[in-house]
C-alpha atoms as a PDB file:
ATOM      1  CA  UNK A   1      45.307  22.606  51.828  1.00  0.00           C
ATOM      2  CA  UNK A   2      43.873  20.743  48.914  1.00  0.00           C
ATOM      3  CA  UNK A   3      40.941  22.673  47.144  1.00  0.00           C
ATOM      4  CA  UNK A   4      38.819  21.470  44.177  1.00  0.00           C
ATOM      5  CA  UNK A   5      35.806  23.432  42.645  1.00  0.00           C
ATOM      6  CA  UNK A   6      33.454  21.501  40.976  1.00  0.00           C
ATOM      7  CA  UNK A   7      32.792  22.825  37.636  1.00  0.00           C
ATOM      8  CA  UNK A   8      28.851  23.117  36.627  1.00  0.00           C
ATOM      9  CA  UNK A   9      29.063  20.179  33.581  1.00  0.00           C
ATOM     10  CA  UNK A  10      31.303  17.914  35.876  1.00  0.00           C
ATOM     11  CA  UNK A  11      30.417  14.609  38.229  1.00  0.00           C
ATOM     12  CA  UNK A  12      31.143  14.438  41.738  1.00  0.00           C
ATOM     13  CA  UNK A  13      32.834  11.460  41.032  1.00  0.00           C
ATOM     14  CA  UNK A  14      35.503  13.093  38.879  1.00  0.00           C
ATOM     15  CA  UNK A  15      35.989  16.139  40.950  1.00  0.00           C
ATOM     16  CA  UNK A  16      36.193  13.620  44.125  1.00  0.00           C
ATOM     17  CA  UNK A  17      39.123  11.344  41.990  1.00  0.00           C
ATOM     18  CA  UNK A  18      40.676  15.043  41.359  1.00  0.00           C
ATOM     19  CA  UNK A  19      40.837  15.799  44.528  1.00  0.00           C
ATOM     20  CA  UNK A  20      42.306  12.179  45.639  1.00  0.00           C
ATOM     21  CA  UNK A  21      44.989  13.119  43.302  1.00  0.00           C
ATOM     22  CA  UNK A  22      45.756  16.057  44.302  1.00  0.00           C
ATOM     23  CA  UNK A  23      45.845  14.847  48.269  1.00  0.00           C
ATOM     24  CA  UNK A  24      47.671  11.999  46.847  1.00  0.00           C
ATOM     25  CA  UNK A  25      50.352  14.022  45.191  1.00  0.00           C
ATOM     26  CA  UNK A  26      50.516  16.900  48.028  1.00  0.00           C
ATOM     27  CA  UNK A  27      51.913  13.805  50.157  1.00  0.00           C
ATOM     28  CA  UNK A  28      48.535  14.498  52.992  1.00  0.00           C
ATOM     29  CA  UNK A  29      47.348  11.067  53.979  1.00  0.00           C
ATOM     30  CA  UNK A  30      51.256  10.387  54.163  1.00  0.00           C
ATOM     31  CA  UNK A  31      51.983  13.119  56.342  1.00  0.00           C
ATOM     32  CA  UNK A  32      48.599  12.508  58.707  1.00  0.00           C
ATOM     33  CA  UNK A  33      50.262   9.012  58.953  1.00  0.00           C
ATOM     34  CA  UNK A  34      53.399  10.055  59.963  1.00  0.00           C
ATOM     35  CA  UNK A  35      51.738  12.140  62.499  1.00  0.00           C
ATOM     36  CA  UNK A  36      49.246   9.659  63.709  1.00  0.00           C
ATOM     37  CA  UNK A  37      51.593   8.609  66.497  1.00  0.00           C
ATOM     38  CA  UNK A  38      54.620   9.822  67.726  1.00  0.00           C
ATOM     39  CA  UNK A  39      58.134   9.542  66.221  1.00  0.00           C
ATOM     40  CA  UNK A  40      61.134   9.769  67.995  1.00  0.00           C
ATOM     41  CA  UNK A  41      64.295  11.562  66.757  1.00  0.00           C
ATOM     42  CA  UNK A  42      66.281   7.916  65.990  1.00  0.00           C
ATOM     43  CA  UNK A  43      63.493   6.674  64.333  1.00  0.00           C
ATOM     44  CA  UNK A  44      62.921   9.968  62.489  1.00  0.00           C
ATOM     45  CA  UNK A  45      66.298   9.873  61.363  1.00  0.00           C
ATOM     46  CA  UNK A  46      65.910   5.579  60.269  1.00  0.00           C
ATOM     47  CA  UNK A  47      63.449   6.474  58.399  1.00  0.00           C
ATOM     48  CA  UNK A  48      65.079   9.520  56.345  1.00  0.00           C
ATOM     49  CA  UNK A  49      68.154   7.247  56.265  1.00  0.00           C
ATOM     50  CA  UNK A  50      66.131   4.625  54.600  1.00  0.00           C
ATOM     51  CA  UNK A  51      64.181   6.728  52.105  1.00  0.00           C
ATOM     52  CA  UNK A  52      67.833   8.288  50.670  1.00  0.00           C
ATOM     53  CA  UNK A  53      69.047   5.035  50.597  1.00  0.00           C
ATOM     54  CA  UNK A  54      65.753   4.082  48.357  1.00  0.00           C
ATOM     55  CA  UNK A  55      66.207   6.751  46.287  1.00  0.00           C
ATOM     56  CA  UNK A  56      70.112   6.765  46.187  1.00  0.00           C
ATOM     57  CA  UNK A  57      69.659   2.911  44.863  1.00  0.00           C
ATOM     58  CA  UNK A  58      66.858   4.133  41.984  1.00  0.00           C
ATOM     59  CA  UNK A  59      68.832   6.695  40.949  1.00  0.00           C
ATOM     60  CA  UNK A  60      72.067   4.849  40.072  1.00  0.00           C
ATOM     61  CA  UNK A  61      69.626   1.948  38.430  1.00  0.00           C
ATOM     62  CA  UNK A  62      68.332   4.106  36.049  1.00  0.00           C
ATOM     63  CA  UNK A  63      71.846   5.518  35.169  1.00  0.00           C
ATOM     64  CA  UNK A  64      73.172   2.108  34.010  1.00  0.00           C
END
């Protein structure tokens, strides 16, 4: 669970980009759309397949 407290001399609008960041980075609104319909165990395991692939590939770029 995200959590920001807004500090008295801050905006709302910088606490609110805050906590977008830190939802962003917790991986939340990817996880909710995982979720948002169901995923079978194939296509659970296509799409972990596909994402080590992804980062398999970036990893050896940066190494050349």
């Amino acid at each position: 669970m995200s959590e920001v407290r807004l500090n008295p001399d801050e905006s709302f609008e910088v606490a609110l980009k805050r906590f977008n960041r830190k939802v962003l980075n917790a991986g939340i609104l990817a996880e909710v759309r995982r979720r948002k319909h169901y995923e079978s165990r194939s296509d659970r395991r296509k799409r972990k397949a596909a994402v080590a692939r992804r980062r398999r590939r970036r990893h050896t770029r940066s190494r050349r």
